[in-house]
Protein backbone atom coordinates (compact mmCIF):
# COMPACT_ATOMS: atom_id res chain seq x y z
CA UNK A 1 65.71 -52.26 -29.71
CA UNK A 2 64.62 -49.22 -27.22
CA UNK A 3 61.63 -47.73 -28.28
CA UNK A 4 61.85 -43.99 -29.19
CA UNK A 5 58.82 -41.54 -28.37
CA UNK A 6 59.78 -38.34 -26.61
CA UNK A 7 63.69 -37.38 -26.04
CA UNK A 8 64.53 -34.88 -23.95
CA UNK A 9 68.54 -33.51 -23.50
CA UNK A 10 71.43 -31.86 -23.97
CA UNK A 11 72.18 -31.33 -27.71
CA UNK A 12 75.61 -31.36 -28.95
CA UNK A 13 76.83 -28.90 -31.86
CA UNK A 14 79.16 -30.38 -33.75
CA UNK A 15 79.93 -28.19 -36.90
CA UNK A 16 81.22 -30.65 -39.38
CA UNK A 17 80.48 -30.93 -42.96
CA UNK A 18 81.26 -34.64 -44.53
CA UNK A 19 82.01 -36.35 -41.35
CA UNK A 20 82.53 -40.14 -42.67
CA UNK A 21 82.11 -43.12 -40.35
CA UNK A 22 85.83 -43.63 -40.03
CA UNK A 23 86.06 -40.34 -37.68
CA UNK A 24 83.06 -41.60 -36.12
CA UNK A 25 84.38 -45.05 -35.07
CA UNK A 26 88.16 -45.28 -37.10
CA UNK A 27 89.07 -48.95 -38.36
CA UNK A 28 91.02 -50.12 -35.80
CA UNK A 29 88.38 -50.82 -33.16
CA UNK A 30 85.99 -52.74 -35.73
CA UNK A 31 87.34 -56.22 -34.05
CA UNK A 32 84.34 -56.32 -31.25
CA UNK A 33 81.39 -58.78 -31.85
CA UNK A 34 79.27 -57.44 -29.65
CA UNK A 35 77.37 -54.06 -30.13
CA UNK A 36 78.27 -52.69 -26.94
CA UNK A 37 81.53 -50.83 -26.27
CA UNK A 38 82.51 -48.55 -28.97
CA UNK A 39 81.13 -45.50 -27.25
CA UNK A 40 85.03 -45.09 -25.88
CA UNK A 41 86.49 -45.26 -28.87
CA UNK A 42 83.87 -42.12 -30.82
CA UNK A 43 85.43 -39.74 -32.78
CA UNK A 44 88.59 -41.54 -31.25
CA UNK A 45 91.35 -39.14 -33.74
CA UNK A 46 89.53 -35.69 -32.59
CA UNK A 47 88.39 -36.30 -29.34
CA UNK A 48 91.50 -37.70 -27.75
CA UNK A 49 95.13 -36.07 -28.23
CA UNK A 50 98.20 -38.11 -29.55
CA UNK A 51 98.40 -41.04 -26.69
CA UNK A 52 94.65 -41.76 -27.57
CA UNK A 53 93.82 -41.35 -23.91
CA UNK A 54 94.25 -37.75 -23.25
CA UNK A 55 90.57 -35.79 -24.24
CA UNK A 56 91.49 -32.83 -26.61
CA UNK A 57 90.37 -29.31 -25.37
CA UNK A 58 89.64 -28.36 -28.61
CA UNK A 59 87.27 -31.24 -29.92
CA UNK A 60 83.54 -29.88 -29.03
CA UNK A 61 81.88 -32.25 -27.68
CA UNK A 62 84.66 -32.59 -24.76
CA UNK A 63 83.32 -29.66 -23.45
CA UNK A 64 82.03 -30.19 -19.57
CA UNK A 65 78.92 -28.43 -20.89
CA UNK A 66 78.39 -31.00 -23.60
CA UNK A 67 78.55 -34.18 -21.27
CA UNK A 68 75.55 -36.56 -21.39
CA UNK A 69 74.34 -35.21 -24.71
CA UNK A 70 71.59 -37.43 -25.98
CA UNK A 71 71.11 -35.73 -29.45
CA UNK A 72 73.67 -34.28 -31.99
CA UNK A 73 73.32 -31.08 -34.40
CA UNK A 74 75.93 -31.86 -37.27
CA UNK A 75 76.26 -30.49 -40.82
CA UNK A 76 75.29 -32.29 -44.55
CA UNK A 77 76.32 -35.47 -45.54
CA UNK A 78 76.71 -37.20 -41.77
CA UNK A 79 77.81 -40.53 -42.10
CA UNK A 80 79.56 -40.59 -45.08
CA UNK A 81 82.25 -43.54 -46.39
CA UNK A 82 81.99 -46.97 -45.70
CA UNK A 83 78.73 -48.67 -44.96
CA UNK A 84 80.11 -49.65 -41.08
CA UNK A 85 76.67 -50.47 -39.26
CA UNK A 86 79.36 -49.86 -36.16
CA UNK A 87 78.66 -45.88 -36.50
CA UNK A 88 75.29 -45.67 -34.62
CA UNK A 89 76.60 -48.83 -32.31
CA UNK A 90 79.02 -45.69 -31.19
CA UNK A 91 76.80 -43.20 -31.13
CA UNK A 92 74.30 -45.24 -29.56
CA UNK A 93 77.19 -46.33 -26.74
CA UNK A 94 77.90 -42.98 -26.43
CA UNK A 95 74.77 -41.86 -25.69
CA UNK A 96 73.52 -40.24 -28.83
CA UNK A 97 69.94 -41.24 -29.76
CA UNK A 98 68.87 -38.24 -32.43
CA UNK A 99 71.18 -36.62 -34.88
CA UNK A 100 70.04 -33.54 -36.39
CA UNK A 101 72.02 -32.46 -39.54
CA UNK A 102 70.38 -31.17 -43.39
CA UNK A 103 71.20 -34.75 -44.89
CA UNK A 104 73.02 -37.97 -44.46
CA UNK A 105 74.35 -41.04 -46.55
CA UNK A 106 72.03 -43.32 -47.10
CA UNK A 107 73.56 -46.24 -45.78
CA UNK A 108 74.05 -43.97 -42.19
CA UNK A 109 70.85 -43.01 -42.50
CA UNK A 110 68.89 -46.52 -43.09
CA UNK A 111 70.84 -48.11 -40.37
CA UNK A 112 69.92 -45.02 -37.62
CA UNK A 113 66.55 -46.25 -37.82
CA UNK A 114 67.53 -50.34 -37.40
CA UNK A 115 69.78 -49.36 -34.52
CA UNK A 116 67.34 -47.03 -32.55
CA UNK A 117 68.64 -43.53 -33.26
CA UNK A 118 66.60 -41.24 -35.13
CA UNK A 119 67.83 -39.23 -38.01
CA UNK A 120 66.54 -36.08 -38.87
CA UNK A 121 66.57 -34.02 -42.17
CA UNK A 122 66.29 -30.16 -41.35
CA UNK A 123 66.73 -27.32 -43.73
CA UNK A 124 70.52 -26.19 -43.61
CA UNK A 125 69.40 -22.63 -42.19
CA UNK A 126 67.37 -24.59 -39.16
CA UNK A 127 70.73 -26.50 -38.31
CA UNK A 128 72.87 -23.21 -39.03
CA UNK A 129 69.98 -21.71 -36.35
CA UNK A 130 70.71 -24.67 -33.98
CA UNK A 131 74.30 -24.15 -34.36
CA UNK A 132 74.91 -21.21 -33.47
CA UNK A 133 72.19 -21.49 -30.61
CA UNK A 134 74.42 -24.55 -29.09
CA UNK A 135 77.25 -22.92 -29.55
CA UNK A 136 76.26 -19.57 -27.71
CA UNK A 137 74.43 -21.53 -24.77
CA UNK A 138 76.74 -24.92 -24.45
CA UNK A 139 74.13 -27.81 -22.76
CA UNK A 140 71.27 -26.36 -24.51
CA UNK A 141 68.24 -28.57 -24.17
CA UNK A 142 66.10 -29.73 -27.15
CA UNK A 143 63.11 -31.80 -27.28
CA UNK A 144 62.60 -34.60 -30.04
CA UNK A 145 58.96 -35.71 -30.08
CA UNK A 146 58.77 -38.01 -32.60
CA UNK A 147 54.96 -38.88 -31.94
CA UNK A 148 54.32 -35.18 -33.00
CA UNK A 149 57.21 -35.06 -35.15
CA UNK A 150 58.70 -31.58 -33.23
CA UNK A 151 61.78 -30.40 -32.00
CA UNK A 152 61.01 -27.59 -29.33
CA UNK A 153 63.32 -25.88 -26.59
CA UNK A 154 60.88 -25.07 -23.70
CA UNK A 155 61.18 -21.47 -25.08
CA UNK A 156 58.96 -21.31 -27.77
CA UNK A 157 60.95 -22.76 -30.57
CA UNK A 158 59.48 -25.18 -32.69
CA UNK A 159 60.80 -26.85 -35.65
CA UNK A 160 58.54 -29.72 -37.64
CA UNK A 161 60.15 -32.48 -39.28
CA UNK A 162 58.89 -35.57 -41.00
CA UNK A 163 60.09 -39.23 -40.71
CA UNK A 164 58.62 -41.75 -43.24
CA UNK A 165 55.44 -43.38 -41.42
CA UNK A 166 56.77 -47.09 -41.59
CA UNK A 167 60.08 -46.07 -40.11
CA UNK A 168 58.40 -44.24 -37.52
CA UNK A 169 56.17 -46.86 -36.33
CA UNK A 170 59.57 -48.45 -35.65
CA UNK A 171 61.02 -46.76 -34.08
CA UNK A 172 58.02 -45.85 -31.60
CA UNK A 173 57.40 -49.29 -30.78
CA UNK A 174 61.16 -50.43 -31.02
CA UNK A 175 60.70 -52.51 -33.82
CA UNK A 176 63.98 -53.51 -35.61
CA UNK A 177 64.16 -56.16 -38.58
CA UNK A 178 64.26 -59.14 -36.15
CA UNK A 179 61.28 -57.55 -33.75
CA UNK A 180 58.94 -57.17 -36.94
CA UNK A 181 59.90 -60.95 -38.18
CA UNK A 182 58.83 -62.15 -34.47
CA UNK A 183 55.34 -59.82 -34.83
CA UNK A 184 54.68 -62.86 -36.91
CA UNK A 185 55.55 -65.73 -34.83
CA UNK A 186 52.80 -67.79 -34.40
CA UNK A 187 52.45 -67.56 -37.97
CA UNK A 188 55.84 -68.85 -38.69
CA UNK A 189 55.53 -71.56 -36.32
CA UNK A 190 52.10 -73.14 -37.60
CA UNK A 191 53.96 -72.81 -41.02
CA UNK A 192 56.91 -74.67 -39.82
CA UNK A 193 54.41 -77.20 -38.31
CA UNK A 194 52.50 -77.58 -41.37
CA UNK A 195 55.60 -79.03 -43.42
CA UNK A 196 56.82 -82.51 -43.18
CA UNK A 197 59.42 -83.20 -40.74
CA UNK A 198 62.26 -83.93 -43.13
CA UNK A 199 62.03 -80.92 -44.62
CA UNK A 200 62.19 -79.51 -40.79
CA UNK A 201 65.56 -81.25 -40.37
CA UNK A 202 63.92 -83.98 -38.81
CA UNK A 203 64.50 -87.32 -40.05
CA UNK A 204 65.16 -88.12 -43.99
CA UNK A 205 62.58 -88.14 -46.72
CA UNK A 206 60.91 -91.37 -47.48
């Protein structure tokens, strides 16, 4: 998993209450193994008009403005519906790696961090704020530090957030459940090496 420090990019308003993950990455395209391509297929139903290849003019982030946007300003409850770990696989395809919005499902939220995108809770009236500011200046540029745990704008906005420390150390040093177990592996191996052999899948026991 890429680490995540300092992010620096356009951010995307998209002013949506209760979007669920099957507008972020609809059912159909859930038939991939790896993690890789779904970015196409993001917000496939508004994004694209009835022949699913044709962009929609009036979906917001299809604005030329908006291209290349790294982080995403959203409203409550992102993530919603079924627990599809595909939803930050798209975003992450996409290019999204920080979505801003005042709160998230849980299950969203919890597999953000395990996929390398960071979620961040903000007061409603901060995202209204950022809302409106992305909507007034399309390609407006934020600033997510997570080391300092700011959002700035060059311009003398500056917006504080917190992240819970041990998910945070994750992320920073791009730590997902697999990278902590291997933090450990010398210790797992002199443990393996330490049992008898059968019990290693080696051999039969006596």
């Amino acid at each position: 998993m890429d680490a995540f420090t300092v992010l620096t990019g356009i951010a995307a308003p998209l002013d949506r209450v209760n979007v669920d993950t099957d507008q972020i990455i609809p059912k159909q395209f859930l038939k991939r193994i790896e993690r890789t391509g779904f970015g196409k297929f993001l917000f496939f139903d508004w994004r694209y008009q009835n022949d699913g290849e044709t962009p929609n003019p009036e979906f917001e982030l299809n604005a030329a403005a908006l291209q290349g946007a790294v982080i995403l300003v959203t409203g409550k409850n992102f993530g919603c519906g079924s627990s599809r770990e595909h939803a930050p696989w798209a975003l992450l395809d996409y290019g999204i790696r920080a979505v801003l919005a005042p709160s998230f499902a849980d299950i969203f939220y919890n597999n953000c961090f395990k996929n390398g995108i960071l979620p961040v809770v903000l007061p409603e009236e901060t995202i209204d704020s950022l809302l409106a500011a992305g909507k007034a200046h399309p390609g407006m540029e934020l600033t997510v530090d997570l080391e300092s745990q700011t959002i700035t704008d060059g311009k003398g906005l500056k917006i504080p957030f917190e992240v819970d420390a041990f998910r945070r150390h994750c992320l920073l040093n791009g730590l997902d459940d697999i990278g902590l177990s291997l933090q450990h592996a010398t210790a797992i191996d002199a443990y393996e090496s330490a049992r008898p052999a059968w019990k290693r899948g080696v051999g039969a026991p006596a």
